[in-house]
PDB file of N, CA and C in Angstrom:
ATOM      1  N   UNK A   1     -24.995  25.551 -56.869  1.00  0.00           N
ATOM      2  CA  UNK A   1     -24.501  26.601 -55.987  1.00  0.00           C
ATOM      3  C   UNK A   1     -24.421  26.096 -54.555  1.00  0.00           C
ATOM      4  N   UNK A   2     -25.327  25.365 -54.012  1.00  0.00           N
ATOM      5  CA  UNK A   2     -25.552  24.943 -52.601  1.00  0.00           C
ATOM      6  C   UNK A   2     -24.443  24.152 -52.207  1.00  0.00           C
ATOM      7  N   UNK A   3     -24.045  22.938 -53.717  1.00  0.00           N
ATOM      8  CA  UNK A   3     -23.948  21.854 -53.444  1.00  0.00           C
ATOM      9  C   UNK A   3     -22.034  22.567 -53.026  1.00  0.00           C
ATOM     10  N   UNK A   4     -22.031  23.462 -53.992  1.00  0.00           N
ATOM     11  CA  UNK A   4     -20.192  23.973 -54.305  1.00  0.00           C
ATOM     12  C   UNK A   4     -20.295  24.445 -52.370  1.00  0.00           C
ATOM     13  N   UNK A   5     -21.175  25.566 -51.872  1.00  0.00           N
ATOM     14  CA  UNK A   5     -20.889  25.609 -50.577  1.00  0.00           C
ATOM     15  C   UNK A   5     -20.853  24.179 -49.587  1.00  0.00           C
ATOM     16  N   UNK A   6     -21.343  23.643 -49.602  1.00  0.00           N
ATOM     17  CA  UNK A   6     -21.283  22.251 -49.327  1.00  0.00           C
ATOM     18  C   UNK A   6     -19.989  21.733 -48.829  1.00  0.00           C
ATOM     19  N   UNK A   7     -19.531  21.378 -50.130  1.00  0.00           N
ATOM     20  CA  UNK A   7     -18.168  20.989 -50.448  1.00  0.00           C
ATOM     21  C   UNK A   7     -17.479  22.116 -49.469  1.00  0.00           C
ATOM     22  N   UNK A   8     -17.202  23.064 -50.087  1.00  0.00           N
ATOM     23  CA  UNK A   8     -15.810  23.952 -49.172  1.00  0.00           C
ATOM     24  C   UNK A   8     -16.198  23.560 -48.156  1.00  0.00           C
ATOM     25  N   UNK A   9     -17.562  23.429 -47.313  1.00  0.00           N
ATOM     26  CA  UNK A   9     -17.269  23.583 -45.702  1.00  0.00           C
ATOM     27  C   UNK A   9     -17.073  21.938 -44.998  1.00  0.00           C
ATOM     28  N   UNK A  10     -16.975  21.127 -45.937  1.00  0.00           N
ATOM     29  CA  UNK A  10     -16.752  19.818 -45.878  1.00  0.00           C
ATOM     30  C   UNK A  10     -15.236  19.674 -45.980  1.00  0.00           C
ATOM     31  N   UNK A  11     -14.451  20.533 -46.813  1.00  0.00           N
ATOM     32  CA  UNK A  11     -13.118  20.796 -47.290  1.00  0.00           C
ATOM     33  C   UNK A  11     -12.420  21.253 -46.523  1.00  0.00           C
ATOM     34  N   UNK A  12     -12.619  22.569 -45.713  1.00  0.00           N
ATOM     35  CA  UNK A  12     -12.092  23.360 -44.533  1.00  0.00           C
ATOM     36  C   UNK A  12     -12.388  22.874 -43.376  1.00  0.00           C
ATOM     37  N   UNK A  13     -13.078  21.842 -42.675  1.00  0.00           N
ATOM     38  CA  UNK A  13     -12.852  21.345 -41.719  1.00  0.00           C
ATOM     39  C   UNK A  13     -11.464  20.872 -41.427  1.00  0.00           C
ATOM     40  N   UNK A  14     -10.779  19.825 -41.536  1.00  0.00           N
ATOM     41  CA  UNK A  14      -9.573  19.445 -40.999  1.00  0.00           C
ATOM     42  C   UNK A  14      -8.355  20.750 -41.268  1.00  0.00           C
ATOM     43  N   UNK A  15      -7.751  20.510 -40.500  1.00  0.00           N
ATOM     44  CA  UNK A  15      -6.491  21.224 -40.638  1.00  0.00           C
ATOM     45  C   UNK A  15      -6.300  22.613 -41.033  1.00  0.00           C
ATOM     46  N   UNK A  16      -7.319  23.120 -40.321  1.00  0.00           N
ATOM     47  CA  UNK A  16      -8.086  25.004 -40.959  1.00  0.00           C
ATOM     48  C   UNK A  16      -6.748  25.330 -39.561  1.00  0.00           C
ATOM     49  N   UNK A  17      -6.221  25.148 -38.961  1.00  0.00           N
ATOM     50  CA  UNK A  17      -5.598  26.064 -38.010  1.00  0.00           C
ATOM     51  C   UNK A  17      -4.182  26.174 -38.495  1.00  0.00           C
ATOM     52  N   UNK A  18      -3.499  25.319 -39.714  1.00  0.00           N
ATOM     53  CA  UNK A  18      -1.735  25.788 -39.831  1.00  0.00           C
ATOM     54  C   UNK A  18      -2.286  26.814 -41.441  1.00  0.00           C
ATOM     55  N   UNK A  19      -1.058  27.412 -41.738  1.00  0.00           N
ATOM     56  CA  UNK A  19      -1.322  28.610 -42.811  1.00  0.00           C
ATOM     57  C   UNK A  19      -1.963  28.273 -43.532  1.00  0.00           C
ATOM     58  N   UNK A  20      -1.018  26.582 -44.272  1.00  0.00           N
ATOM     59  CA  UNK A  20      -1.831  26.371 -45.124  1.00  0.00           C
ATOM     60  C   UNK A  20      -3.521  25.603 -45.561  1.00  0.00           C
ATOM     61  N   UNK A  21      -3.760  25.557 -44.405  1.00  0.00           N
ATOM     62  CA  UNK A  21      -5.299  25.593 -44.205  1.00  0.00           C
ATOM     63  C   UNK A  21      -5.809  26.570 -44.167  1.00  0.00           C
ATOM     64  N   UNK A  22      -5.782  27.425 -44.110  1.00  0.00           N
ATOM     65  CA  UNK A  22      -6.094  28.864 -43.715  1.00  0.00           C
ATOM     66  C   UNK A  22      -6.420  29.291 -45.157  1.00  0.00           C
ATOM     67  N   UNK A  23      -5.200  29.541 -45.654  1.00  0.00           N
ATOM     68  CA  UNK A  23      -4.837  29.629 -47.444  1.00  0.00           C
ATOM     69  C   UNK A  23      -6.037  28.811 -48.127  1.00  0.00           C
ATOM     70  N   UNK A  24      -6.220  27.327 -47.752  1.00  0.00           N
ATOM     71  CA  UNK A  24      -6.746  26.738 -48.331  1.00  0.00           C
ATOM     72  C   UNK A  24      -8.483  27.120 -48.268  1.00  0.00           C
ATOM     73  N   UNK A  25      -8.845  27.180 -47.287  1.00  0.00           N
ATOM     74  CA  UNK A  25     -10.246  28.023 -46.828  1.00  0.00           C
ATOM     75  C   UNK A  25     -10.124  29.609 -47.490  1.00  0.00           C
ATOM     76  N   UNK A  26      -9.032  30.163 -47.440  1.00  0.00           N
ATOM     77  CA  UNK A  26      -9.692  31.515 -47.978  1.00  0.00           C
ATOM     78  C   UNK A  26     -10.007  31.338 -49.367  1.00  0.00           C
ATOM     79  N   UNK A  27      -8.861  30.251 -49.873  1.00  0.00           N
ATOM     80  CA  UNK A  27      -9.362  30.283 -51.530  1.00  0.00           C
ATOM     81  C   UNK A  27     -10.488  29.344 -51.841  1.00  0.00           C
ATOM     82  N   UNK A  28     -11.401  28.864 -51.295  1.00  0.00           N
ATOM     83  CA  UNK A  28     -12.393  27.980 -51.709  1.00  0.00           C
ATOM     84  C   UNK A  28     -13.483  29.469 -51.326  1.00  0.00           C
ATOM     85  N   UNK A  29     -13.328  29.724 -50.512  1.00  0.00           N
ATOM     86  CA  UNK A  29     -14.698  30.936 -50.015  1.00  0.00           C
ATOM     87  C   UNK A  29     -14.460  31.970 -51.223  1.00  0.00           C
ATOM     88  N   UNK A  30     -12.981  32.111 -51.409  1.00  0.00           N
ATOM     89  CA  UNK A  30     -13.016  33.112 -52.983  1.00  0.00           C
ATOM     90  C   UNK A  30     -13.729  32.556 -54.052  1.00  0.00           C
ATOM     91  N   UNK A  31     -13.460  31.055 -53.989  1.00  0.00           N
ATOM     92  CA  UNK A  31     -13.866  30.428 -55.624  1.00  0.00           C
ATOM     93  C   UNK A  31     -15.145  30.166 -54.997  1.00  0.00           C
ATOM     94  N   UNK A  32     -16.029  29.992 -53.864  1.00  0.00           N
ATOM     95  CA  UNK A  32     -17.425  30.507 -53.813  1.00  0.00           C
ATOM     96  C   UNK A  32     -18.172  31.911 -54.117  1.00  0.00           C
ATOM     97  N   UNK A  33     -17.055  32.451 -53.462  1.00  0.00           N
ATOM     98  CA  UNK A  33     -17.964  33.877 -53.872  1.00  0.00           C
ATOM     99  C   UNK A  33     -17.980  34.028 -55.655  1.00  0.00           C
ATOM    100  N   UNK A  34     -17.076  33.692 -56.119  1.00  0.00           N
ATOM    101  CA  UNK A  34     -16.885  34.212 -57.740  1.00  0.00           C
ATOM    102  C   UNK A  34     -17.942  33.452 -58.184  1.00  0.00           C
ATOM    103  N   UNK A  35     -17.876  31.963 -57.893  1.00  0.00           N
ATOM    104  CA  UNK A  35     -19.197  31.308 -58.582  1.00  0.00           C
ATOM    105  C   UNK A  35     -20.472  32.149 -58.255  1.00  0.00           C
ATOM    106  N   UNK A  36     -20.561  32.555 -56.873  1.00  0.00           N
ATOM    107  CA  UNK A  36     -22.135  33.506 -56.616  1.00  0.00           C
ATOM    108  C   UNK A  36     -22.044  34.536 -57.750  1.00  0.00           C
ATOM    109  N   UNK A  37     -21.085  35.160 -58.050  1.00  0.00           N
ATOM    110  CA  UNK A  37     -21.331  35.938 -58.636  1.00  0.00           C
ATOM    111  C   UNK A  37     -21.412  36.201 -60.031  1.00  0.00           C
ATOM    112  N   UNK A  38     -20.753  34.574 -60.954  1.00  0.00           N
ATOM    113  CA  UNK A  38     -21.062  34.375 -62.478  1.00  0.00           C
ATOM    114  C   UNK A  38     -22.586  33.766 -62.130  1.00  0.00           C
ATOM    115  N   UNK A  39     -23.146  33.015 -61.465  1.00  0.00           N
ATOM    116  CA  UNK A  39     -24.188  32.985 -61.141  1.00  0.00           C
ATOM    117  C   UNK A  39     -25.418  34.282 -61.284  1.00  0.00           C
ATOM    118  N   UNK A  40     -24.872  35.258 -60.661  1.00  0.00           N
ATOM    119  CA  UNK A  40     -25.606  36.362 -60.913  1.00  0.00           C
ATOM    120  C   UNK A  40     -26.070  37.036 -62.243  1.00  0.00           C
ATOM    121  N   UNK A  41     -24.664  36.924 -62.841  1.00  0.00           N
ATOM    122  CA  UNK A  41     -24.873  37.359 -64.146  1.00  0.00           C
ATOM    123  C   UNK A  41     -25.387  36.928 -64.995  1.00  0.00           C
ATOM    124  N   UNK A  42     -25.187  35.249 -64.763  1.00  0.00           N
ATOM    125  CA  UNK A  42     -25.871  34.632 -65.885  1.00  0.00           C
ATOM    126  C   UNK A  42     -27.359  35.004 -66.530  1.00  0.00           C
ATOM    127  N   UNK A  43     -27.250  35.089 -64.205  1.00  0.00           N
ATOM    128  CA  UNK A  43     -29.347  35.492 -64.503  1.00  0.00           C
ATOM    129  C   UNK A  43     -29.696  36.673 -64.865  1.00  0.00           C
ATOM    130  N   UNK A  44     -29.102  37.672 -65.087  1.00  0.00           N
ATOM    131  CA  UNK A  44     -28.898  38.905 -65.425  1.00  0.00           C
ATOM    132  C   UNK A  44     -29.360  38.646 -66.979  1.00  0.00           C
ATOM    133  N   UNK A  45     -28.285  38.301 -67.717  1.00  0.00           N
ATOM    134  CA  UNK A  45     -28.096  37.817 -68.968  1.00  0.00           C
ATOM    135  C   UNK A  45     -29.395  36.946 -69.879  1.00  0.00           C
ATOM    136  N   UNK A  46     -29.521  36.340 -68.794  1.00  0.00           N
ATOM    137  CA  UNK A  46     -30.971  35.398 -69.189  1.00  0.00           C
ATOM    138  C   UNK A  46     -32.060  36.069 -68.937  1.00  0.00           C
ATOM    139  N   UNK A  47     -32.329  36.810 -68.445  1.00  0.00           N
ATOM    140  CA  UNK A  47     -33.605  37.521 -68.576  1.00  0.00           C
ATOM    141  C   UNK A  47     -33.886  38.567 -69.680  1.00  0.00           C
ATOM    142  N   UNK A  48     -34.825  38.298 -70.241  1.00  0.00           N
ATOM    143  CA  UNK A  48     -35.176  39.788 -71.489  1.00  0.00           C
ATOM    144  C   UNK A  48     -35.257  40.929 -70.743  1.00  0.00           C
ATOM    145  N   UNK A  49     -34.468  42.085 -71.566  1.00  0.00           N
ATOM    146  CA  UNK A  49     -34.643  43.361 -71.268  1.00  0.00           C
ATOM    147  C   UNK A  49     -36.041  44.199 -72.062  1.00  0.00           C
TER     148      UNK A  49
END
């Protein structure tokens, strides 16, 4: 999880100011958030009820 935030903000440095940097940063922070959140579930899932 750390390592995926990592990456994007290593990724969105250069060239974050024309659209398609922009584009490119919003969709890595999307495909972070979604990982946080199969993340969540997993642990959801893995725990006994």
């Amino acid at each position: 999880m750390n390592t995926a935030s990592n990456a994007a903000a290593v990724r969105t440095a250069p060239a974050a100011n024309t659209w398609p940097g922009k584009l490119r940063a919003l969709a890595l922070h999307a495909l972070n958030l979604h990982l946080q959140n199969c993340a969540v579930i997993a642990e959801a899932h893995r725990r006994p009820q």
